[in-house]
N, C-alpha and C. Protein backbone atom coordinates (compact mmCIF):
# COMPACT_ATOMS: atom_id res chain seq x y z
N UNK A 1 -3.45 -25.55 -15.94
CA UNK A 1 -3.35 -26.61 -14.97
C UNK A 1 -4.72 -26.82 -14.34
N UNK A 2 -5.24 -28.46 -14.02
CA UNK A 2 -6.28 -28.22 -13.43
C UNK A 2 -6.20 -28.77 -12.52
N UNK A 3 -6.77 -28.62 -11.55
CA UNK A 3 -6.46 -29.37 -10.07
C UNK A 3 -8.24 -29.74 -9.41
N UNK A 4 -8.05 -31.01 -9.09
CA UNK A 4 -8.98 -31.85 -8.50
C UNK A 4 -8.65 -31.95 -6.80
N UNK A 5 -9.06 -31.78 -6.09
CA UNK A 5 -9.14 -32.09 -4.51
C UNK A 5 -10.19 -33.54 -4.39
N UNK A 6 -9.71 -34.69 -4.10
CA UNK A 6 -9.92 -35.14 -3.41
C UNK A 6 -9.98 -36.05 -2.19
N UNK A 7 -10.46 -36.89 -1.44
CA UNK A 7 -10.39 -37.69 -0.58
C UNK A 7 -9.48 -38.80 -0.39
N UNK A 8 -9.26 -39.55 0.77
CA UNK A 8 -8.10 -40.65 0.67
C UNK A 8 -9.04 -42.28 -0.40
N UNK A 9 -10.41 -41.68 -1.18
CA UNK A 9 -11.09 -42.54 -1.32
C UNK A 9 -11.31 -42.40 -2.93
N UNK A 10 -10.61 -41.09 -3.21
CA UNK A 10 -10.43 -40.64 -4.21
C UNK A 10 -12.07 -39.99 -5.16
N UNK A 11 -12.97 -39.62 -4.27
CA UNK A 11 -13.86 -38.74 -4.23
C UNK A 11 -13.96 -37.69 -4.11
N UNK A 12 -14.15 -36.60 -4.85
CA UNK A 12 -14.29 -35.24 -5.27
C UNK A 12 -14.80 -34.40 -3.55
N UNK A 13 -14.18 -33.78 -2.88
CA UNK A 13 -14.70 -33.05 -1.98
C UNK A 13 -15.73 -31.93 -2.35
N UNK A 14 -16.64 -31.75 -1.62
CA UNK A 14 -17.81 -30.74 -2.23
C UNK A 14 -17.49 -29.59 -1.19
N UNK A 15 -17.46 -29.49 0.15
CA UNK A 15 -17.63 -28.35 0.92
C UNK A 15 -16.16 -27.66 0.58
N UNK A 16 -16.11 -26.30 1.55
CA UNK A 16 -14.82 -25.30 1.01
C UNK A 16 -13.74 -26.35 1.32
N UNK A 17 -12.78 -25.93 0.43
CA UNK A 17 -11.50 -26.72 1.13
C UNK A 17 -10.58 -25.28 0.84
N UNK A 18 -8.94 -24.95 1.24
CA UNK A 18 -8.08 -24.48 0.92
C UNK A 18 -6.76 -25.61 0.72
N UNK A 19 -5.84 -25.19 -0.71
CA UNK A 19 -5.26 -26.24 -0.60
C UNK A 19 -4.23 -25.42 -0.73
N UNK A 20 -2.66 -25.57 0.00
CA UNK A 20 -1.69 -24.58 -0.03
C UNK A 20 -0.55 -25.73 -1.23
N UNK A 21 0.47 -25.25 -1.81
CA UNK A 21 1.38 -25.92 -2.35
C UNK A 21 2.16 -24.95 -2.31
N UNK A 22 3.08 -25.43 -1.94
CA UNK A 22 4.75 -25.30 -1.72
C UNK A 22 5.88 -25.49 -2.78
N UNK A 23 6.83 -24.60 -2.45
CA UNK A 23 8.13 -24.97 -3.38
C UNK A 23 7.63 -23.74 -4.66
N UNK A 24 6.76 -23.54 -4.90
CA UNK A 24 6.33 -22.49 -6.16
C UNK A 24 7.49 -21.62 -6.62
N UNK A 25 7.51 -20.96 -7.35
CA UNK A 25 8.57 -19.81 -7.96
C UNK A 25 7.45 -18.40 -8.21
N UNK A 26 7.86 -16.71 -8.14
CA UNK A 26 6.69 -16.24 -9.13
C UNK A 26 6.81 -16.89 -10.43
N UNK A 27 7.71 -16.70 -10.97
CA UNK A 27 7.60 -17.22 -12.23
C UNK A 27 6.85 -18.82 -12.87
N UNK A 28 6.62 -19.35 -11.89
CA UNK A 28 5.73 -20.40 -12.35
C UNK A 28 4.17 -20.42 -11.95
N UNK A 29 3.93 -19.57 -10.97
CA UNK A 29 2.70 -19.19 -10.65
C UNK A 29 1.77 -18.42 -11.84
N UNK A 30 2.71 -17.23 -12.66
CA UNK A 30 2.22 -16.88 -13.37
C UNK A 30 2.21 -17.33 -14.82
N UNK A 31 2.91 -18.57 -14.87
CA UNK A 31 2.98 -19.29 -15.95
C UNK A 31 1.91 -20.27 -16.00
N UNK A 32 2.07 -20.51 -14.96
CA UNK A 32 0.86 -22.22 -14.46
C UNK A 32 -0.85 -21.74 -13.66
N UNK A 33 -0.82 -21.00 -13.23
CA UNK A 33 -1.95 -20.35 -12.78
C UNK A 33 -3.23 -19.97 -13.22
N UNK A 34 -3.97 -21.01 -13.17
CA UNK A 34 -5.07 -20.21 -14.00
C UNK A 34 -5.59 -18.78 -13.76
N UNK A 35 -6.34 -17.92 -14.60
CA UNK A 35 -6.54 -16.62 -14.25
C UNK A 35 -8.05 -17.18 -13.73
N UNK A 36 -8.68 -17.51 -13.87
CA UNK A 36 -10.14 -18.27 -13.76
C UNK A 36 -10.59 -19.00 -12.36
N UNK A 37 -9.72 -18.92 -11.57
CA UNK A 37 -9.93 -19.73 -10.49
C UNK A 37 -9.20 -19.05 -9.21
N UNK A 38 -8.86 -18.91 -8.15
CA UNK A 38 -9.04 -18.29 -6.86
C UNK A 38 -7.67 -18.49 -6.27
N UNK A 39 -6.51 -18.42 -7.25
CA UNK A 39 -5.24 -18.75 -6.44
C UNK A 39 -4.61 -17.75 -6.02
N UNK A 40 -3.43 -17.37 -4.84
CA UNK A 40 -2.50 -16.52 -4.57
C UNK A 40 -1.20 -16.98 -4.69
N UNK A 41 -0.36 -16.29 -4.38
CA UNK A 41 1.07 -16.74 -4.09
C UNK A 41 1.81 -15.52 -2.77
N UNK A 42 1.66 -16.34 -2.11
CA UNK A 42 2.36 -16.22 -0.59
C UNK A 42 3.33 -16.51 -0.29
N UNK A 43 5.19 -16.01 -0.32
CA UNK A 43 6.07 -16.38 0.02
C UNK A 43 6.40 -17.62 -0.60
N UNK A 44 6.29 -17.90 -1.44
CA UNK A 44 7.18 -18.95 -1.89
C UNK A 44 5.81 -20.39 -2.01
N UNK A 45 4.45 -19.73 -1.52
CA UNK A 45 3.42 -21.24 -1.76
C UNK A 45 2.23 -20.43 -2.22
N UNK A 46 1.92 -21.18 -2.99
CA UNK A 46 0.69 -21.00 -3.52
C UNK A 46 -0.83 -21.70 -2.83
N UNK A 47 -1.64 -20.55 -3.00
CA UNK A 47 -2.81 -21.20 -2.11
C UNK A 47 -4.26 -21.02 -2.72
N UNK A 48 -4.85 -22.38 -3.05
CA UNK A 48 -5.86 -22.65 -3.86
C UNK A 48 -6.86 -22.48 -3.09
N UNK A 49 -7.81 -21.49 -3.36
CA UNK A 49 -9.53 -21.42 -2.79
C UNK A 49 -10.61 -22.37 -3.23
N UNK A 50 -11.71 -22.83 -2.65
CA UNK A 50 -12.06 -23.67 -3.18
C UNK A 50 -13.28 -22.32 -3.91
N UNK A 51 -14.12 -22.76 -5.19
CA UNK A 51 -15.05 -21.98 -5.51
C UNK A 51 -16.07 -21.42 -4.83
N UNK A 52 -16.73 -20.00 -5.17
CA UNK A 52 -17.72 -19.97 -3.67
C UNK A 52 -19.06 -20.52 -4.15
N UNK A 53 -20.09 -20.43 -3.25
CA UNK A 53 -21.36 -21.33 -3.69
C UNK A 53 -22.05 -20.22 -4.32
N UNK A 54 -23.60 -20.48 -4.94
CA UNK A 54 -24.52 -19.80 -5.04
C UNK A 54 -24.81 -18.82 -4.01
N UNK A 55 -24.68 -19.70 -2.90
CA UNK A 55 -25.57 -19.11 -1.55
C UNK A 55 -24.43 -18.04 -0.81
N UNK A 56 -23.21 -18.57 -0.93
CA UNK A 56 -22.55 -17.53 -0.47
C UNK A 56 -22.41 -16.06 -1.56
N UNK A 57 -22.94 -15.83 -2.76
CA UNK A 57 -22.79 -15.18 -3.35
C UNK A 57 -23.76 -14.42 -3.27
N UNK A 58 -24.95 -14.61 -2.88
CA UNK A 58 -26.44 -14.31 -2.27
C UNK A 58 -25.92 -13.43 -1.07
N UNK A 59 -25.09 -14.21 -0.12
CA UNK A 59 -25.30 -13.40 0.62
C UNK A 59 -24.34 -11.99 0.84
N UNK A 60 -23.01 -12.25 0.22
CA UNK A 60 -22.27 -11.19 -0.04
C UNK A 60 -22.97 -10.13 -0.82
N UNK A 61 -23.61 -10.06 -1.79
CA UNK A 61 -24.55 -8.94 -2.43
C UNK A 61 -25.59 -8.19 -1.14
N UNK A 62 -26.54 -9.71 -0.36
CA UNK A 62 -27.28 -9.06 0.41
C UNK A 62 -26.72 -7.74 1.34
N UNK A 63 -25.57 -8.34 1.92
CA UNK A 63 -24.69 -7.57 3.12
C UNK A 63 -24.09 -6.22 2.33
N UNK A 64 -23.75 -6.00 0.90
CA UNK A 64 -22.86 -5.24 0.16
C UNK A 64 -24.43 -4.29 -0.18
N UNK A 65 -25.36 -4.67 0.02
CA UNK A 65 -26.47 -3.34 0.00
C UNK A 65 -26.83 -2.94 1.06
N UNK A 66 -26.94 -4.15 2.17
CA UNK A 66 -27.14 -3.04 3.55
C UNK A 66 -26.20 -1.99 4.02
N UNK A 67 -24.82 -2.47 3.64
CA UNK A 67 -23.65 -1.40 3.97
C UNK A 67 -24.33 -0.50 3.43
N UNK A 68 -24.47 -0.59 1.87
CA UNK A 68 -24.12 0.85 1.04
C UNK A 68 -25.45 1.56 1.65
N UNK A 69 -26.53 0.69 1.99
CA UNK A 69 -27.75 1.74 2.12
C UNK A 69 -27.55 2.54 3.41
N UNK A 70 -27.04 1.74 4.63
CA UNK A 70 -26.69 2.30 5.86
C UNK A 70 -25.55 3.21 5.45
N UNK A 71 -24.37 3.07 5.05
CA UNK A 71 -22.97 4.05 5.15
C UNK A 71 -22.93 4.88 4.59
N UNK A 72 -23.79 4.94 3.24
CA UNK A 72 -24.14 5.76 2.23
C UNK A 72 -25.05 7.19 2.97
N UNK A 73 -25.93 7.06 3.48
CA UNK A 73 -26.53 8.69 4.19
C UNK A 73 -25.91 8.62 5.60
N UNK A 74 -24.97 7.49 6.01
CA UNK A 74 -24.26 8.33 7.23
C UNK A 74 -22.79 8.66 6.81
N UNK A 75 -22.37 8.79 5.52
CA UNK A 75 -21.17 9.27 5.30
C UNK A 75 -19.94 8.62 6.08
N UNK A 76 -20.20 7.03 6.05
CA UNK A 76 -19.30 6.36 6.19
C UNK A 76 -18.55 5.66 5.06
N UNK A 77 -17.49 4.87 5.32
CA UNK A 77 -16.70 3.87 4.30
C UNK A 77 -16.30 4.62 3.69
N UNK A 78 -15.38 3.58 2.59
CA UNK A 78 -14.72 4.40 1.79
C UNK A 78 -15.23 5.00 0.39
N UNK A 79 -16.50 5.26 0.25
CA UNK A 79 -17.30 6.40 -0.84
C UNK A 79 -17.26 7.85 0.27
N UNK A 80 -17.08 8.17 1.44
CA UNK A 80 -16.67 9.55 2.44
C UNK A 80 -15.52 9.57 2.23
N UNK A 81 -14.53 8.97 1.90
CA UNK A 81 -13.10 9.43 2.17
C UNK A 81 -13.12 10.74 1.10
N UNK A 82 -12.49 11.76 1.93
CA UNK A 82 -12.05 13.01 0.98
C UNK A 82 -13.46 14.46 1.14
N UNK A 83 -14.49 13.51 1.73
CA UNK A 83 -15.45 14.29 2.10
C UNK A 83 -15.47 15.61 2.69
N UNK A 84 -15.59 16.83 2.86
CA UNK A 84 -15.41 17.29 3.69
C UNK A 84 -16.80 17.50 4.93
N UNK A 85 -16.74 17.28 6.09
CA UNK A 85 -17.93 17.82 7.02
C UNK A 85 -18.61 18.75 7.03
């Protein structure tokens, strides 16, 4: 299935959107669902993410090394669990 978001002008939206749809079944979520694209299924609706950008992907890496470099020699997060003191 492919799904297009757009406007009452019928122009492609560019910034995030979330789009929820209703009425779903599991069984059609996992029939109709692409594996490739950012959907859930929540109680009975399904809820479409919009893709993330370049830039937000930049910055999730940036932040996912300061953790590890900070939590990592103070024996925080979950790489300490099971640690002993």
């Amino acid at each position: 299935m492919k799904l297009f978001v757009v406007d009452e002008r019928k122009v492609p939206i560019q910034e995030p959107y979330v789009v929820r749809l209703s009425g779903w079944s599991i069984e059609r979520y996992f029939s109709e669902a692409p594996e490739s694209a950012r959907w859930e299924f929540v109680r009975g609706e399904v809820i479409v993410y919009s893709p993330s950008t370049a830039e937000h992907q930049d910055l999730v890496g940036f932040f996912m090394y300061c953790f590890a470099f900070f939590a990592r020699p103070e024996a925080m997060g979950k790489s300490s669990l099971g640690r002993q003191q």
